[in-house]
Protein backbone atom coordinates (compact mmCIF):
# COMPACT_ATOMS: atom_id res chain seq x y z
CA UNK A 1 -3.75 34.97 -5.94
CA UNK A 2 -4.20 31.98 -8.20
CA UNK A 3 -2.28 28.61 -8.27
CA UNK A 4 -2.46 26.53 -11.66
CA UNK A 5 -1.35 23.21 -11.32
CA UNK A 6 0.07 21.81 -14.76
CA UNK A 7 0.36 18.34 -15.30
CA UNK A 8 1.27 17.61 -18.60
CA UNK A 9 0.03 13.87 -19.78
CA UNK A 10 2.28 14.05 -23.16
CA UNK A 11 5.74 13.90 -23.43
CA UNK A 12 6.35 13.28 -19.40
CA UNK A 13 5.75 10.63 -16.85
CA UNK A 14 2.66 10.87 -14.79
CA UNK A 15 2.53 12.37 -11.72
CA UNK A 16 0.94 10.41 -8.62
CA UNK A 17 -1.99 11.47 -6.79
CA UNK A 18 -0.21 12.94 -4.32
CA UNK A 19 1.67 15.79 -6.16
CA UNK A 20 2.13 17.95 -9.51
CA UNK A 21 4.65 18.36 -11.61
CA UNK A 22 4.58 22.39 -11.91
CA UNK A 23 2.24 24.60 -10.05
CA UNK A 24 1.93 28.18 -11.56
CA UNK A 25 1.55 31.10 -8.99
CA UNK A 26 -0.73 34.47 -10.26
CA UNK A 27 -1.11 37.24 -8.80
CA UNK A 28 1.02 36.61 -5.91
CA UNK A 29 2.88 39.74 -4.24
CA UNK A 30 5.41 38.03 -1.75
CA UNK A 31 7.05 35.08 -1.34
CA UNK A 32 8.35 33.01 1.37
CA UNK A 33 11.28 31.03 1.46
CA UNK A 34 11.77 28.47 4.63
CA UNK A 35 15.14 26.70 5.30
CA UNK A 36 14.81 23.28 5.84
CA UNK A 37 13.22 22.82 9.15
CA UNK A 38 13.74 19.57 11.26
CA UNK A 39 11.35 17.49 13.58
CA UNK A 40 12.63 19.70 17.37
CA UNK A 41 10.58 20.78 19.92
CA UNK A 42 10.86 24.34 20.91
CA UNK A 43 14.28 22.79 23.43
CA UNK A 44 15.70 22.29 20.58
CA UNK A 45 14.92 18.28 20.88
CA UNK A 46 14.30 16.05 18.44
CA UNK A 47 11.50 14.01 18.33
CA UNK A 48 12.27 10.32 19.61
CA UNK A 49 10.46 8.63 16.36
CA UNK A 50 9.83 9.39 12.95
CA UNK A 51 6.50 10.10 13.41
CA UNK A 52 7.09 12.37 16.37
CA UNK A 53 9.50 14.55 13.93
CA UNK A 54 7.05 14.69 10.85
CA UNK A 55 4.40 15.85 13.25
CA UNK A 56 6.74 18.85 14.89
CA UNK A 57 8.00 19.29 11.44
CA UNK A 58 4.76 20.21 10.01
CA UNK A 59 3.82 22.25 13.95
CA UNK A 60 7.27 24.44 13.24
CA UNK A 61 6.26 24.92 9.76
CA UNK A 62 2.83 25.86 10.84
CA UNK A 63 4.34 28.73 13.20
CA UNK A 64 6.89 29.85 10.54
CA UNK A 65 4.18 30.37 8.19
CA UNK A 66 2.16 32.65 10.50
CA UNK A 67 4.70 34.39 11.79
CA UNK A 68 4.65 36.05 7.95
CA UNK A 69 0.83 35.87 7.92
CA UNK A 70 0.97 32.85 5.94
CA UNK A 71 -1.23 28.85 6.46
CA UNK A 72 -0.31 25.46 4.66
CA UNK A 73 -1.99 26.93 2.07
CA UNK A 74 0.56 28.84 0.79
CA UNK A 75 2.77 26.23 0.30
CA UNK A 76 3.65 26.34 -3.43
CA UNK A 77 7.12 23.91 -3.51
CA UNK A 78 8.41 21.64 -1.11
CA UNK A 79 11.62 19.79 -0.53
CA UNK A 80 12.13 16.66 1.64
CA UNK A 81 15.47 15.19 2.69
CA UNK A 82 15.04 12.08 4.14
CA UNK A 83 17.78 9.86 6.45
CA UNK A 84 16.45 6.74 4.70
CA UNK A 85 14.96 5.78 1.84
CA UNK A 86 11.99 3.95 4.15
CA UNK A 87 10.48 7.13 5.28
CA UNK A 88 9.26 8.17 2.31
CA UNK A 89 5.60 6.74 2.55
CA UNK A 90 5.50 8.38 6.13
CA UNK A 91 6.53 11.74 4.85
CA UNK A 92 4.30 11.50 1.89
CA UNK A 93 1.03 10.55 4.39
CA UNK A 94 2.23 13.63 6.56
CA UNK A 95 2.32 16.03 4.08
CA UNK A 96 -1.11 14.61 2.19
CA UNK A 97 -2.19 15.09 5.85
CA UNK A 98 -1.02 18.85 6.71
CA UNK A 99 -2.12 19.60 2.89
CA UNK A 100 -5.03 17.60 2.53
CA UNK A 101 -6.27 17.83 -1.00
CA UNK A 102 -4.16 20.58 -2.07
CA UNK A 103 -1.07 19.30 -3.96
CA UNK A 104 2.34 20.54 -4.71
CA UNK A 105 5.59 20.06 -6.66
CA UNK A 106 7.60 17.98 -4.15
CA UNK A 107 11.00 16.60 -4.35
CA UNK A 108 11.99 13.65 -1.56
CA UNK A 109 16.11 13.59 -1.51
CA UNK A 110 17.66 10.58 0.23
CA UNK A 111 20.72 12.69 2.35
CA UNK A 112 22.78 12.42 5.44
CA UNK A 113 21.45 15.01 8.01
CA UNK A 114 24.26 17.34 10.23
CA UNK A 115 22.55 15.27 13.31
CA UNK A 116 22.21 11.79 13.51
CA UNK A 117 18.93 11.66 15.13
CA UNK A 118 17.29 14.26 12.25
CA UNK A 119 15.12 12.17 10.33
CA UNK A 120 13.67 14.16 8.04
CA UNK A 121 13.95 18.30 6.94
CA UNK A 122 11.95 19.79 5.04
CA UNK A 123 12.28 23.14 2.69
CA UNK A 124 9.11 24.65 1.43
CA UNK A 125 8.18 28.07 -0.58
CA UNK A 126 5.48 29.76 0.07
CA UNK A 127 3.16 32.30 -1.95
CA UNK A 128 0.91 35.06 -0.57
């Protein structure tokens, strides 16, 4: 499996460091599609802080993605819905952190969450 990132530099904005604005999947023979998870602990809790949530968003992703044999580094697409327009540099720094220097088309949406206390959800596809 290949990924191609295109980032066109005519006719289109620039994209920032942090992400592309297309990222072409070869060779790939399944793909994963994960509902928008939120920042809960295994309970069912949700983390107390923003930065508490991010982190158990990105654990929960982690053991959704195995349990179809998949890492982080499938992700080809992800979707964030943030509560407030202020989290966005946190989400960004947590998903430049589960990523590292792999990048991905990503899409933050400012939304009202079911749950008052649900920060942040994120929706990712995946590629294998």
């Amino acid at each position: 499996m290949e990924f191609v990132p295109h980032n066109p530099t005519e006719g289109v904005y620039p994209a920032s460091d942090d992400y592309v604005h297309a990222l072409e999947v070869r060779g790939a023979s399944r793909t994963l599609y994960v509902a928008g998870t939120m920042g809960l602990d295994p309970a069912g809790v949700a983390g107390s802080e923003l930065t508490e949530q991010l982190e158990l968003i990105w654990s929960n992703l982690r053991a959704i993605l195995a349990s179809a044999d998949m890492t982080v580094d499938n992700i080809v697409r992800i979707t964030s819905y943030l509560r407030d327009p202020s989290y966005a540099e946190a989400n960004a720094a947590a998903r430049v952190a589960a990523l590292g220097d792999r990048v991905v088309p990503t899409t933050a949406i400012v939304a009202q969450t079911l749950v008052d206390n649900w920060l942040v959800e994120l929706e990712v596809i995946a590629a294998a």
